[in-house]
C-alpha atoms as a PDB file:
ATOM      1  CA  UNK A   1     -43.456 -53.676  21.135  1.00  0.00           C
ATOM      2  CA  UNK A   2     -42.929 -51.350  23.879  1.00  0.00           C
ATOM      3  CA  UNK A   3     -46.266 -50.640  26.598  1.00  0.00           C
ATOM      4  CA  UNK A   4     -47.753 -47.479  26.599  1.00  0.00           C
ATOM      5  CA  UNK A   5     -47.986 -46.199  29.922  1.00  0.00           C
ATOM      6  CA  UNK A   6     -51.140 -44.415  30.804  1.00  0.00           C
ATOM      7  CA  UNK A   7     -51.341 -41.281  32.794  1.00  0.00           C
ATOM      8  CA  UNK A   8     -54.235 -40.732  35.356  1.00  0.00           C
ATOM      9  CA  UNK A   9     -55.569 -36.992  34.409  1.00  0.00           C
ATOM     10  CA  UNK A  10     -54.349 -34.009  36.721  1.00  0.00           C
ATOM     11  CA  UNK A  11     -57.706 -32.796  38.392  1.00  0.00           C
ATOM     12  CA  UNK A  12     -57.230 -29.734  39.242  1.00  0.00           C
ATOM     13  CA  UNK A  13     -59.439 -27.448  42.507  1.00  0.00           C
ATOM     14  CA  UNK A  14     -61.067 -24.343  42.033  1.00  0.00           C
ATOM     15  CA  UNK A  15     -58.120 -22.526  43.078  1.00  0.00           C
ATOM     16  CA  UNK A  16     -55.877 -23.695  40.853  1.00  0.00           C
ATOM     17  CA  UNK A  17     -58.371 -22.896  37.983  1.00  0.00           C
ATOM     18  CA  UNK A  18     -58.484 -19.537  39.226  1.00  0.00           C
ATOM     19  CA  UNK A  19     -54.800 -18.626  39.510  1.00  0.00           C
ATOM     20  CA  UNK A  20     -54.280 -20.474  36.226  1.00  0.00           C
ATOM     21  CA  UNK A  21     -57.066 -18.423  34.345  1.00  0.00           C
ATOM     22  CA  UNK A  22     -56.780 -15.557  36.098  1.00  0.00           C
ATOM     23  CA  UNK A  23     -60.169 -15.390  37.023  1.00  0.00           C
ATOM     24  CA  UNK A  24     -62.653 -14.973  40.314  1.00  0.00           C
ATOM     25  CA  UNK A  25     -64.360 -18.205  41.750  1.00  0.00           C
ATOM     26  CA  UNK A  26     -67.810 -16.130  41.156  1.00  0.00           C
ATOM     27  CA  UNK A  27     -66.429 -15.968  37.224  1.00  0.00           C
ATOM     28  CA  UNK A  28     -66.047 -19.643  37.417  1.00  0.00           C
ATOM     29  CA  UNK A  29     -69.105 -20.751  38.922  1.00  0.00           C
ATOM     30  CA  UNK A  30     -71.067 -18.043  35.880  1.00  0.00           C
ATOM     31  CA  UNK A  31     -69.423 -19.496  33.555  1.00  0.00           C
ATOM     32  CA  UNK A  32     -70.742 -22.831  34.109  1.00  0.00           C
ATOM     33  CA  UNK A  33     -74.422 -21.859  35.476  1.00  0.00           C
ATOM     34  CA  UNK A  34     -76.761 -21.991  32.288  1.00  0.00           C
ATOM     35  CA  UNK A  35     -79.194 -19.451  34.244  1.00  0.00           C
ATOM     36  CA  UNK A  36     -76.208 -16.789  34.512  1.00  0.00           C
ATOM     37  CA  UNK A  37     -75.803 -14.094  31.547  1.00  0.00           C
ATOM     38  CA  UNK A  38     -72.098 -14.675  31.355  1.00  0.00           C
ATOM     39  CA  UNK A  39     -72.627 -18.518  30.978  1.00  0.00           C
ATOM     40  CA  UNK A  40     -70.005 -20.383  28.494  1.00  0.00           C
ATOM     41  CA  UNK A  41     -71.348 -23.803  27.234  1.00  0.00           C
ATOM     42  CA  UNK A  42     -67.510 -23.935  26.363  1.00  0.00           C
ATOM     43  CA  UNK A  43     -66.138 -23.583  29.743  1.00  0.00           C
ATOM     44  CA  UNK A  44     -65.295 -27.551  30.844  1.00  0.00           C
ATOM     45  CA  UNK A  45     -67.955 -28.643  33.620  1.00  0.00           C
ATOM     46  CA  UNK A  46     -66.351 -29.607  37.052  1.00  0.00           C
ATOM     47  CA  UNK A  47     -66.524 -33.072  38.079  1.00  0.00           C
ATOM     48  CA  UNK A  48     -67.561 -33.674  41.263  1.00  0.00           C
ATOM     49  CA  UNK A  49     -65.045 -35.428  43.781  1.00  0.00           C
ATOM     50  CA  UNK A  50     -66.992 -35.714  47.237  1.00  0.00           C
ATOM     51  CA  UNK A  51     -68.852 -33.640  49.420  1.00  0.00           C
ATOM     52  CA  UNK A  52     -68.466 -30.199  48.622  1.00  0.00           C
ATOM     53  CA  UNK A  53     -65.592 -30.802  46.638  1.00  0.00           C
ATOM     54  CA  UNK A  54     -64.921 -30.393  42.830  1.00  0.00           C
ATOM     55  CA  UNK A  55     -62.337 -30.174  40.322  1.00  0.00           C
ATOM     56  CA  UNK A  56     -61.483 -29.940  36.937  1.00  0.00           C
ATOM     57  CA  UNK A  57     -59.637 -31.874  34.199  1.00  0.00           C
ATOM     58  CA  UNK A  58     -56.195 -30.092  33.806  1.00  0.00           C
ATOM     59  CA  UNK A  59     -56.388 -31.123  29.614  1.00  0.00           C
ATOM     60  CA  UNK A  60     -59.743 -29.519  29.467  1.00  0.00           C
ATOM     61  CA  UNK A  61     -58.899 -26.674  31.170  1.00  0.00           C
ATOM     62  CA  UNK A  62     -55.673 -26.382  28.703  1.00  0.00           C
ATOM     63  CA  UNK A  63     -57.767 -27.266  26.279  1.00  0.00           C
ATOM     64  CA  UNK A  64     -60.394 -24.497  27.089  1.00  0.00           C
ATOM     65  CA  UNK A  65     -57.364 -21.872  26.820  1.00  0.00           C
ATOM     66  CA  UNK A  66     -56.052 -22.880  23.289  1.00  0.00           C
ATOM     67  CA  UNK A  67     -59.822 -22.789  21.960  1.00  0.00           C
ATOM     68  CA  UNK A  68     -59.838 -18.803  23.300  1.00  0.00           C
ATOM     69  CA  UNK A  69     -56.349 -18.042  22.240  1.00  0.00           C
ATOM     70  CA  UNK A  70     -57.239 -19.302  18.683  1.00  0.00           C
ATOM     71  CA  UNK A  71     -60.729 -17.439  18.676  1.00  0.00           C
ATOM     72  CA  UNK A  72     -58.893 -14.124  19.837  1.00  0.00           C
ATOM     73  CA  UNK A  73     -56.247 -14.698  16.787  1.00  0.00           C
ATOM     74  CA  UNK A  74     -59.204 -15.331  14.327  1.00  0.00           C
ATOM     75  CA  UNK A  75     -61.016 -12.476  15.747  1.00  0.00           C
ATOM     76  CA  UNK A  76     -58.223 -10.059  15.359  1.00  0.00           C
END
């Protein structure tokens, strides 16, 4: 029987998120603040990588975007 190799998950930075979403950094940073108005318990939480320094799980992210597209299809 053949191994399965494992992947490490693509982390992706803020700016990536951004470009890939489209989005502002503020929009990112609402999102995930519970005390904000446009706070998204769906939005995947950074995970923190060092000083100052976060990223994001590229699946989740992916993931985050297929939940959306499928709410916008059921919506319409």
């Amino acid at each position: 029987m053949a191994a399965q190799l494992q992947t490490a998950p693509t982390i992706l930075r803020r700016k990536q998120v951004e470009q890939r979403l489209s989005i502002s950094r503020t929009t990112i940073y609402s999102r995930i603040n519970p005390k904000s108005q446009h706070y998204d318990p769906t939005f995947p939480k950074p995970i923190d990588l060092g000083y100052r320094s976060v990223g994001w799980i590229e699946s989740e992210i992916d993931a985050w975007i297929a939940s959306r597209i499928a709410a916008s299809r059921a919506a319409a």
